[in-house]
Protein backbone atom coordinates (compact mmCIF):
# COMPACT_ATOMS: atom_id res chain seq x y z
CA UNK A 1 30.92 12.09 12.96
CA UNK A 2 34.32 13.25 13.60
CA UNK A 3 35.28 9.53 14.28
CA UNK A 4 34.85 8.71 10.48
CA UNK A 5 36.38 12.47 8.93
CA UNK A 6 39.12 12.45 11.11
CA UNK A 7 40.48 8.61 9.83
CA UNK A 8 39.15 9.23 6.06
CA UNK A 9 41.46 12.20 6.17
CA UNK A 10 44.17 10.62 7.62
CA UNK A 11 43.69 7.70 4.90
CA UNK A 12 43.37 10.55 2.10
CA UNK A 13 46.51 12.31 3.27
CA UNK A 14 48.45 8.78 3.00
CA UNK A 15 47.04 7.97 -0.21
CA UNK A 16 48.15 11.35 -1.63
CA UNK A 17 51.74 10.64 -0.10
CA UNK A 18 51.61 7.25 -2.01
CA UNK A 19 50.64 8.09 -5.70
CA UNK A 20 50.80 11.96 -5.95
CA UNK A 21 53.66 12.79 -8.16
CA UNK A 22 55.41 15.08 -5.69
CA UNK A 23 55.34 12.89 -2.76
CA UNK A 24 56.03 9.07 -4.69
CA UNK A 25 59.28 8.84 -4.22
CA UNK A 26 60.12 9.84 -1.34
CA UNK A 27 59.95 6.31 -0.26
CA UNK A 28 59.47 2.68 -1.60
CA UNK A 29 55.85 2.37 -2.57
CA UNK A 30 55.00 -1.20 -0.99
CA UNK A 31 56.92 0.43 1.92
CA UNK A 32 54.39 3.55 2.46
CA UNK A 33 51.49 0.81 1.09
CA UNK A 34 52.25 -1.28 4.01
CA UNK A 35 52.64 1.57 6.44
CA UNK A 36 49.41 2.64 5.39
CA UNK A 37 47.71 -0.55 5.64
CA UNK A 38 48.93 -0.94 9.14
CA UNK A 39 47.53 2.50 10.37
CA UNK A 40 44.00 1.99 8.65
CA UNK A 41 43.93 -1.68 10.28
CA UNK A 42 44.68 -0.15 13.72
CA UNK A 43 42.14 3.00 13.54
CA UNK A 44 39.82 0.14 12.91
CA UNK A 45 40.75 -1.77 15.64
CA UNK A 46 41.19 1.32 17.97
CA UNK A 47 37.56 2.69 16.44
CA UNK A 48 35.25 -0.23 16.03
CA UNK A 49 37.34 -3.20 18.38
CA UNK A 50 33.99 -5.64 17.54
CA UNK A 51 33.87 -5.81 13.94
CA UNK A 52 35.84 -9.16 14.54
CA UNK A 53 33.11 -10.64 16.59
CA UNK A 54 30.52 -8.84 14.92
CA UNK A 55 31.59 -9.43 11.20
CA UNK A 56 34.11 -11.92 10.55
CA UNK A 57 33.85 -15.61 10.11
CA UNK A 58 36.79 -17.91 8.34
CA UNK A 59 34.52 -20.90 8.28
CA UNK A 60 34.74 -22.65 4.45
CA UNK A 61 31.77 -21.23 2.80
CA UNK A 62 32.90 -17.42 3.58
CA UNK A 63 36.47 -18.74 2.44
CA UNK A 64 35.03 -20.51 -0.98
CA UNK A 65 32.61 -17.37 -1.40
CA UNK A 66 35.56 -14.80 -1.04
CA UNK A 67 37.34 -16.97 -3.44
CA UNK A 68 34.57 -16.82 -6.43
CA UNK A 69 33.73 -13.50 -5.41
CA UNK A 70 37.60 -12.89 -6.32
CA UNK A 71 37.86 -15.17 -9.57
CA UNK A 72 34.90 -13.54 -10.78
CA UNK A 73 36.31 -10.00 -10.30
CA UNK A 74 39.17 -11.42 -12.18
CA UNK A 75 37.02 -12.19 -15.30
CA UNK A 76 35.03 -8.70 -14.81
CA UNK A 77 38.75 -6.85 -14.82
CA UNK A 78 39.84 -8.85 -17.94
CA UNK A 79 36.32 -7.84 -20.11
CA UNK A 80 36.67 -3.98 -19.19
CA UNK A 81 40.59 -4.10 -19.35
CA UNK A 82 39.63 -5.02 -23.85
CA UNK A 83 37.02 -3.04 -23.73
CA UNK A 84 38.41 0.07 -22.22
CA UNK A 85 41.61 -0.88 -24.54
CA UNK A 86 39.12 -0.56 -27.75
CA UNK A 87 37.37 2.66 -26.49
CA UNK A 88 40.35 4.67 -25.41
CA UNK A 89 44.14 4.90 -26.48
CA UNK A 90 44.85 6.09 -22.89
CA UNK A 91 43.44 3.11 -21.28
CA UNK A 92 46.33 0.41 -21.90
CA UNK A 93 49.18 2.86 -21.22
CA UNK A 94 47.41 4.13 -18.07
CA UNK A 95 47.32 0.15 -16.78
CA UNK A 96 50.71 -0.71 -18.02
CA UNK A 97 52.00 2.74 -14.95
CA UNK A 98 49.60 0.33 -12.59
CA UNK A 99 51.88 -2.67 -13.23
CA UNK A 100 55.14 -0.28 -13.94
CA UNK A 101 54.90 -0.10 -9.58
CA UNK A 102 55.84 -3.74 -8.95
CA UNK A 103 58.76 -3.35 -11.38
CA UNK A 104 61.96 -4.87 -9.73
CA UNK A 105 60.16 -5.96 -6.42
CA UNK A 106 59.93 -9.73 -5.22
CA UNK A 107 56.41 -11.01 -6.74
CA UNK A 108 56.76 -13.38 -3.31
CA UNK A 109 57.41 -10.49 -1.12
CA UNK A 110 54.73 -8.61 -2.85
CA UNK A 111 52.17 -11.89 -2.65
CA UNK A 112 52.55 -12.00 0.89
CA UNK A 113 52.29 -8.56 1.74
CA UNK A 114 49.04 -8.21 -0.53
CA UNK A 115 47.74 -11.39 0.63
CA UNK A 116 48.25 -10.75 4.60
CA UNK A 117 48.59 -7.59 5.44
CA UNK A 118 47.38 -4.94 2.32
CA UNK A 119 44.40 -6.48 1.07
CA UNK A 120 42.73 -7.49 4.26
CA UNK A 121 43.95 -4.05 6.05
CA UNK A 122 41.95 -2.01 3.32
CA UNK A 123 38.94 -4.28 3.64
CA UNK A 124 38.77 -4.07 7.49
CA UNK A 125 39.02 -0.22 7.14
CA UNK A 126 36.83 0.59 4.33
CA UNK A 127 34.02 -1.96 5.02
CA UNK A 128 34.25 -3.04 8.48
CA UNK A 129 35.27 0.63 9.71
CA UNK A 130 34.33 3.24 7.71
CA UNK A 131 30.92 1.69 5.55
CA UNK A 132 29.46 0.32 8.67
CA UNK A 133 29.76 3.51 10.70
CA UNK A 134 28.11 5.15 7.88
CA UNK A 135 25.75 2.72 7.68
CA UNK A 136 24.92 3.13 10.79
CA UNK A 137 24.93 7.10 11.27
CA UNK A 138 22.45 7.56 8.23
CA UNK A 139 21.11 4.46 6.48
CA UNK A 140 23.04 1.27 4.51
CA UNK A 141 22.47 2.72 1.22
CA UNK A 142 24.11 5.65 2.55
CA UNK A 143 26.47 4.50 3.89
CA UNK A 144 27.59 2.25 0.73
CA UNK A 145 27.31 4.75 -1.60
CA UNK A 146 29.66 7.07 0.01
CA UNK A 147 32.18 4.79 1.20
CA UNK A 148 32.31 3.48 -2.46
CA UNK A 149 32.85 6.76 -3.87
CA UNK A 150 35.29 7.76 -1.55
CA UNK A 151 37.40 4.66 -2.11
CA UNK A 152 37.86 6.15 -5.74
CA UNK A 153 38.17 9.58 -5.00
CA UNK A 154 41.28 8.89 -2.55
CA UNK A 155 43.66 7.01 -5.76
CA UNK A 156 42.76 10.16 -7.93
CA UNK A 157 46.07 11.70 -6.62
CA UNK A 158 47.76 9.43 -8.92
CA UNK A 159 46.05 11.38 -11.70
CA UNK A 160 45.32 7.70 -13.26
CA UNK A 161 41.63 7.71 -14.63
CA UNK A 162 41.86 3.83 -14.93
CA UNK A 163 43.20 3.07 -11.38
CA UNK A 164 40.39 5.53 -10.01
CA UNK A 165 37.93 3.68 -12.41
CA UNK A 166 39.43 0.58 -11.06
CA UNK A 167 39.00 1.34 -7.13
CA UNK A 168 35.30 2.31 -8.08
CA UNK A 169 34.25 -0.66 -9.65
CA UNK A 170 35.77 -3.31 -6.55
CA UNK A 171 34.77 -0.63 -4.25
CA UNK A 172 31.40 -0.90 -5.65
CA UNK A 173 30.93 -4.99 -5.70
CA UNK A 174 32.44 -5.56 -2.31
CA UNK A 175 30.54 -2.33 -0.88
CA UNK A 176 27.18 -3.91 -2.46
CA UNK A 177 28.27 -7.30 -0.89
CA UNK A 178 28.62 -5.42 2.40
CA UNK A 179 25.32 -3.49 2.35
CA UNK A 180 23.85 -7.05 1.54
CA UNK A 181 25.43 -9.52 4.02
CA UNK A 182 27.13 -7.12 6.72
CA UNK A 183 27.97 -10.07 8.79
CA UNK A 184 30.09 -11.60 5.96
CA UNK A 185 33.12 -9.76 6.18
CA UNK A 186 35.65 -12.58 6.34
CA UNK A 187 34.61 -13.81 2.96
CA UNK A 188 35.22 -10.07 1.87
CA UNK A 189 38.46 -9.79 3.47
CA UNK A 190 39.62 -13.10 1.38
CA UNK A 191 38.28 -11.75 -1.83
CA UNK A 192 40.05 -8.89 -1.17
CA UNK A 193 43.37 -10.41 -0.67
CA UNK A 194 43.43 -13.27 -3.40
CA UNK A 195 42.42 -10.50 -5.66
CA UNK A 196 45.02 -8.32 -5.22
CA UNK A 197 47.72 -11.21 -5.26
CA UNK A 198 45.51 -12.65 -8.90
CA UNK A 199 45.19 -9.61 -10.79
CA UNK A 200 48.62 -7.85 -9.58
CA UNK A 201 51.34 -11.06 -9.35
CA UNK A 202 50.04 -13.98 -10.44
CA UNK A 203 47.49 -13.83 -13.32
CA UNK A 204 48.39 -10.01 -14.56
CA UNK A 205 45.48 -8.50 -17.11
């Protein structure tokens, strides 16, 4: 069990270092995002080396599926972002800090670093490492349900109810489309990363 605390705390203690307001700036955020994707991708590869045989296929239809799975994400994002907007007077503001953290950065810089590195380094951690070897030490459901929750509960150190609201509700859908096709991982990892680039750079909510 240790081999799933011991990275989970490691990936809580650099998500506090990234959005807690004491540690923030200390350095650039895509900076410590990147440096953080790169030492979840490697405990993954260091913990679980098979997931890529095991897992992952690129052929078209995990490519197309990651795709929809993203565009449709998109449109989910875009009915609660008016509906949250119409319920709450915090909501808006609270998405507007989300966006405020690209402010001044290169949206091609960003692109590629969400698309290549950030987004599939979070998927290959949280759903290849971490939800599997849950899966695996109790039961699926198990192992989905906590993963997804613990996705959330790491961004609440930005004190941002919508961003942890927001990590819940992707952690959720590609956590369910883990527990439900376990071997589809690659199509994940694309959704992952063309959402990230969609709903941060190039279509903004």
């Amino acid at each position: 069990m240790k081999r799933v605390i011991i990275p989970l705390l490691i990936a809580a203690f650099l998500w506090f270092f990234m959005f807690s307001p004491w540690t923030s700036g200390i350095f650039n955020f895509w900076t410590a995002m990147s440096f953080s994707a790169i030492v979840l991708m490697n405990m993954a590869f260091a913990l679980r080396p098979q997931w890529w045989v095991e897992d992952v296929k690129f052929d078209w239809k995990n490519i197309v599926g990651g795709v929809a799975l993203a565009v449709v994400l998109w449109g989910v994002f875009w009915v609660g972002d008016k509906a949250s907007a119409w319920l709450f007077d915090f909501a808006r503001p609270q998405v507007e800090l989300i966006y405020g953290m690209k402010t001044g950065e290169n949206p091609w810089l960003l692109s590629i670093l969400l698309l290549i590195l950030i987004g599939p380094a979070e998927e290959i951690f949280w759903r290849g490492y971490v939800q599997n070897a849950l899966s695996k030490r109790w039961n699926p459901n198990a192992g989905f349900i906590i993963t997804t929750l613990v996705y959330a509960l790491v961004h609440i150190w930005s004190f941002n109810f919508m961003l942890v609201m927001a990590a819940l509700v992707v952690g959720g859908i590609w956590g369910l489309a883990y527990r439900l096709y376990p071997h589809k991982l690659g199509a994940l990892i694309v959704s992952h990363a063309v959402w990230d680039v969609a709903v941060f750079v190039v279509f903004p909510i």
